[in-house]
Protein backbone atom coordinates (compact mmCIF):
# COMPACT_ATOMS: atom_id res chain seq x y z
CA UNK A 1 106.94 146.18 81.60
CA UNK A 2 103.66 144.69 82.81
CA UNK A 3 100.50 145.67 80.43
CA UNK A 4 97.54 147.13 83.09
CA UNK A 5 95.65 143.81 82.12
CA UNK A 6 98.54 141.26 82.63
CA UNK A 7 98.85 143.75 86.36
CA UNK A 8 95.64 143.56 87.09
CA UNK A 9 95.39 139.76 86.54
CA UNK A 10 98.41 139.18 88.74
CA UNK A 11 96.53 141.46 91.33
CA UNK A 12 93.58 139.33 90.91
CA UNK A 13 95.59 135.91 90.90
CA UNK A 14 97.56 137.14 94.21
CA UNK A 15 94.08 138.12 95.84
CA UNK A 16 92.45 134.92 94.73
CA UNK A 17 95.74 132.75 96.65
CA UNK A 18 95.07 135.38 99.68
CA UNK A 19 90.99 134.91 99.97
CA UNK A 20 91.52 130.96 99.44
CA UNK A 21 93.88 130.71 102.22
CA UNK A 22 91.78 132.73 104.81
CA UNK A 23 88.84 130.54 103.36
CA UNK A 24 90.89 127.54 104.37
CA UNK A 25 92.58 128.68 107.66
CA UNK A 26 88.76 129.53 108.79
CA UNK A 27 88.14 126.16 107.96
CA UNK A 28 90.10 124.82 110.15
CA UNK A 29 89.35 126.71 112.90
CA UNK A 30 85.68 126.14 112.68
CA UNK A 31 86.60 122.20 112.38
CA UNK A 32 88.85 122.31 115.54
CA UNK A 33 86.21 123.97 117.65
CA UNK A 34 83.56 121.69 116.52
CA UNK A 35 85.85 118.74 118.15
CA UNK A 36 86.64 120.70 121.27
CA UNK A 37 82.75 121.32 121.57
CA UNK A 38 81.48 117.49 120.88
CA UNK A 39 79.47 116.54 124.16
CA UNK A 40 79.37 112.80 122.79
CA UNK A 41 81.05 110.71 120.19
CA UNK A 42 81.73 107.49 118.61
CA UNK A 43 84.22 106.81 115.41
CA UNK A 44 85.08 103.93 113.44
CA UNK A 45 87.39 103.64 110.78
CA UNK A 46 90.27 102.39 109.05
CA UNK A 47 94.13 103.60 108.74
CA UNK A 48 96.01 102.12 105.56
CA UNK A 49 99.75 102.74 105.52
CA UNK A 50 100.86 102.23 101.46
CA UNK A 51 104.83 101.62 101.14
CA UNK A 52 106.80 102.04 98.05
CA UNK A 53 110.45 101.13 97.93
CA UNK A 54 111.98 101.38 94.45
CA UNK A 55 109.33 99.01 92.87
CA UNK A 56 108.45 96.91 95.92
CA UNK A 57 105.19 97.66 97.70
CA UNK A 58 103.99 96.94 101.10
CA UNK A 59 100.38 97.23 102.19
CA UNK A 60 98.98 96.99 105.88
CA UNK A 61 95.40 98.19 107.28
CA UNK A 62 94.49 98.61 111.24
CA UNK A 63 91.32 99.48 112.02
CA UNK A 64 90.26 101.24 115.05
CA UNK A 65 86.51 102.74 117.01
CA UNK A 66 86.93 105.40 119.68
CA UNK A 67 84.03 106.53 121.44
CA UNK A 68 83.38 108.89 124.44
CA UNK A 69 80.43 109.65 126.63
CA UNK A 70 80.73 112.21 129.83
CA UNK A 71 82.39 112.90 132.15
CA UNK A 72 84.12 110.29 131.95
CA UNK A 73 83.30 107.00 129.75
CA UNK A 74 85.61 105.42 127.10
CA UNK A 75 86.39 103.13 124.75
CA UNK A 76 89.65 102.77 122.28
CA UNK A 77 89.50 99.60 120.80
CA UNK A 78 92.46 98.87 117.64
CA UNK A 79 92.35 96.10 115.36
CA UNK A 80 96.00 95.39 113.99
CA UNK A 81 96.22 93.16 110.83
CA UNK A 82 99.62 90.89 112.57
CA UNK A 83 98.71 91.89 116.58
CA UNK A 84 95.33 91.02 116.82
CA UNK A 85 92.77 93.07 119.13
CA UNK A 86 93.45 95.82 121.76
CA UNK A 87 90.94 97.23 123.80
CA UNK A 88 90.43 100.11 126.45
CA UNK A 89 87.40 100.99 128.31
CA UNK A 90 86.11 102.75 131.66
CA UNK A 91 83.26 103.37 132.67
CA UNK A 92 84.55 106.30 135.12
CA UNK A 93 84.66 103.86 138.11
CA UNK A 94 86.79 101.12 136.35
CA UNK A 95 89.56 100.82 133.80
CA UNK A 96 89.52 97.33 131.76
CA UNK A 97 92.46 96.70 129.61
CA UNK A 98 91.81 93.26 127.19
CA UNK A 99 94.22 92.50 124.33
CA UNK A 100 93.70 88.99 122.08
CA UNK A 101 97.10 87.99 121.19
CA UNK A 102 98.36 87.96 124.68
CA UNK A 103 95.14 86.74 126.15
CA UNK A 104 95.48 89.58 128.56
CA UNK A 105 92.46 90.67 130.95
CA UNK A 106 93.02 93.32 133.34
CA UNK A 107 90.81 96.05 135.66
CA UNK A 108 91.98 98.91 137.64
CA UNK A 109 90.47 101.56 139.36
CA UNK A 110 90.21 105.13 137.24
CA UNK A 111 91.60 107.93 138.25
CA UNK A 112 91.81 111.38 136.94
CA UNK A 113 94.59 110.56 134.69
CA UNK A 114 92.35 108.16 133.04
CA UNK A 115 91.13 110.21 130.18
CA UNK A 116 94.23 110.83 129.25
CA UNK A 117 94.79 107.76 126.78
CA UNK A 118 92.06 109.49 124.51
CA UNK A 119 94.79 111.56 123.82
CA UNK A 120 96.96 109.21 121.70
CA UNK A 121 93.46 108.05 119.50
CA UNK A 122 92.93 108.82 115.77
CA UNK A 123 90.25 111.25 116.64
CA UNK A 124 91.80 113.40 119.34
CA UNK A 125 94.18 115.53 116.90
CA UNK A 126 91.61 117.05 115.06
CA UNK A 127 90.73 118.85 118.71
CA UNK A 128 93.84 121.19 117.45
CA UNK A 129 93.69 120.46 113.36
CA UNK A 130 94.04 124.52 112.77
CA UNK A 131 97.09 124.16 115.67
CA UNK A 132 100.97 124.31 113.71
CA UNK A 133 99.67 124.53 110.43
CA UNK A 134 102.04 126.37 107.34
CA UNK A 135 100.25 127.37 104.07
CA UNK A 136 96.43 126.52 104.22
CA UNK A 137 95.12 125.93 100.62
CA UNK A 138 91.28 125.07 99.65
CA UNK A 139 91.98 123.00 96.74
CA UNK A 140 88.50 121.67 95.90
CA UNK A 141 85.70 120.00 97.24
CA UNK A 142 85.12 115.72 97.23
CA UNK A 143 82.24 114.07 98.35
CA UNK A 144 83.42 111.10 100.97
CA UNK A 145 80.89 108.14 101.28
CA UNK A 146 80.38 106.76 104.90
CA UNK A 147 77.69 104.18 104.96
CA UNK A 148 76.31 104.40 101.91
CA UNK A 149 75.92 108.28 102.23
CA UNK A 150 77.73 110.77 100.24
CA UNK A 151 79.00 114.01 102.54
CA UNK A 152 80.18 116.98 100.35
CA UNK A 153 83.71 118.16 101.55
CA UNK A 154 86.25 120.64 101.55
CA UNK A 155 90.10 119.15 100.69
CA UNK A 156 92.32 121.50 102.46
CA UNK A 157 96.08 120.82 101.69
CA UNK A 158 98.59 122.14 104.64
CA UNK A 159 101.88 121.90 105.92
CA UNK A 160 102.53 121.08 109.71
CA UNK A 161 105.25 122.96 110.82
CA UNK A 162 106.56 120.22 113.14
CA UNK A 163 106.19 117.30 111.15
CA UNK A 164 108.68 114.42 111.07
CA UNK A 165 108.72 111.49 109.05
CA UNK A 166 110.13 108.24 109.86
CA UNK A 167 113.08 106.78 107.74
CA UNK A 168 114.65 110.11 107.32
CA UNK A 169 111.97 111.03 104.23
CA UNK A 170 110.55 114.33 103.74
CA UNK A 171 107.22 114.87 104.93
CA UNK A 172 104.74 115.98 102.13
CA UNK A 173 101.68 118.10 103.03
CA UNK A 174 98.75 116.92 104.64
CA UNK A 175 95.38 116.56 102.80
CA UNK A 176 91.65 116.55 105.15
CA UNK A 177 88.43 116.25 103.55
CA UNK A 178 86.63 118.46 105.99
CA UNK A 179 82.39 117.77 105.86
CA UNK A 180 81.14 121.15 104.62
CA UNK A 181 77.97 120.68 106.98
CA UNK A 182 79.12 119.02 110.27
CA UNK A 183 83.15 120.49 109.88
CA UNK A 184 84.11 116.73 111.02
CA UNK A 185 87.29 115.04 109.23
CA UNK A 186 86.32 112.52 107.08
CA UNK A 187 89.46 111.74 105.84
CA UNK A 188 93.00 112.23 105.88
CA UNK A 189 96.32 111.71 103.86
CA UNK A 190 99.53 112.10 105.33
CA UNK A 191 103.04 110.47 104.06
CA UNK A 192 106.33 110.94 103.19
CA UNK A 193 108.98 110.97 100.55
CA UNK A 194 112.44 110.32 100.55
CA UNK A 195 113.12 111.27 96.85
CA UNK A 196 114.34 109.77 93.76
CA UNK A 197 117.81 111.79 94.92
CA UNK A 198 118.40 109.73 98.14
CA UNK A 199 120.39 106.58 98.90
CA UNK A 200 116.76 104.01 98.09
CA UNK A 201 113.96 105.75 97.31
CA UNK A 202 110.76 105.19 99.51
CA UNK A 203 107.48 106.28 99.79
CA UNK A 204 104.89 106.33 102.45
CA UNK A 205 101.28 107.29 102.74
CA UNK A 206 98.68 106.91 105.33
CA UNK A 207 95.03 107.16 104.75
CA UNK A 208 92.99 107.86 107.44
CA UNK A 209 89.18 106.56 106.66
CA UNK A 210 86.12 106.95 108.94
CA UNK A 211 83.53 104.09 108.39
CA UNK A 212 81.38 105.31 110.89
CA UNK A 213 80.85 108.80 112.38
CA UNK A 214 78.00 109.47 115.43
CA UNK A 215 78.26 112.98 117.12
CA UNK A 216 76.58 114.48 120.16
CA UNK A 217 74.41 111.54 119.97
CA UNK A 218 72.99 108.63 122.86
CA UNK A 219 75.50 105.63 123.71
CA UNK A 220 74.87 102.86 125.02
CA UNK A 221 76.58 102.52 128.86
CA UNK A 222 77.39 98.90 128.17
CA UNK A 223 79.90 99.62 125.12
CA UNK A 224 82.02 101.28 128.42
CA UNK A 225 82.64 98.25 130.06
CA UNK A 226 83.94 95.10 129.40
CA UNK A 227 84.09 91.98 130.51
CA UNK A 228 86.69 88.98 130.20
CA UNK A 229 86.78 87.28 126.94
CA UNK A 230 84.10 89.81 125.02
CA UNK A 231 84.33 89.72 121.67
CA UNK A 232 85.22 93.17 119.96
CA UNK A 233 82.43 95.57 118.43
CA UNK A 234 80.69 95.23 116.17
């Protein structure tokens, strides 16, 4: 039988868990409407996907800017480390599509289905971060340095509840360094683990790093359109 101080520690343990999880949950609600609200934007950053099998490891890095302006101006550009450049841009009139390895160049008209490659960028899942979540923990806070300043951060650890990982691993949960100030996403781990138990044991994890973050802010109209040959941004 439970002493009333070993109770009422439990009792303040299991309130504790409780309050941290609304904390976090709140969180991410606050971040996701801060994304659906942005009237401008333009990201940089890096994605590094770390692979361990048994004692091999395999390193790649792609780095990537996305930037919008309304109603209806653009850009996606990707830098792969094997595929060279890929860029998309409109400036609401005119779609340019330029990638480097393929020396391809093309314009077409936009259309109201134009927007819709924004969808597929780094950036645009963080418009429904607080969306199919399991188990939202606060567990800490982190400062994250983007150009030489340091942002103070929550780390929020969750589960999505329709996550899949590729090679038949497990996924693990999902860490975000949320800026206390701005609720942007500075950061994010994802990966997966097939388990010491399992045929050959892998690992995978996926850092998502923003170099550069500029919200609600004036863009230039030229960084909308392109023109044949231009060199990616800077």
């Amino acid at each position: 039988m439970q002493t009333p101080k070993v109770a009422l520690l439990a009792c303040v343990l299991f309130a504790t868990r409780i309050l941290a999880a609304d904390d976090a949950a709140q969180i991410l609600k606050d971040s996701e409407q801060t994304y659906r609200s942005l009237t401008s934007y333009e990201f940089k950053g890096i994605t590094t996907s770390e692979t361990k099998v048994g004692k091999s490891v395999s390193k790649s890095e792609t780095s990537f800017a996305v930037a919008f302006k309304p109603p209806n101006e653009f850009r996606l550009e990707y830098d792969y480390p094997t595929a060279g450049n890929w860029i998309r841009a409109s400036d609401g009139k005119t779609v340019w599509n330029q990638r480097s390895i393929t020396k391809e160049f093309t314009s077409t008209p936009a259309d109201d289905q134009t927007l819709l490659m924004l969808d597929g960028s780094p950036v645009a899942q963080f418009a429904d971060v607080a969306e199919g979540v399991q188990n939202p923990t606060l567990v800490g806070s982190e400062a994250v340095t983007i150009g030489g300043q340091n942002y103070d951060c929550y780390v929020i650890q969750v589960q999505r509840a329709d996550a899949t990982a590729s090679g038949g691993g497990t996924p693990v949960p999902v860490k975000l360094w949320i800026d206390k100030t701005r609720h942007l996403v500075l950061k994010q781990v994802t990966g997966s683990d097939a388990g010491a138990g399992s045929l050959k044991s892998s690992e995978n994890q996926r850092t998502l790093s923003f170099t550069e973050v500029v919200v609600n802010g004036s863009i230039p109209d030229d960084l909308f359109h392109l023109t044949k040959n231009i060199s990616k941004r800077k």
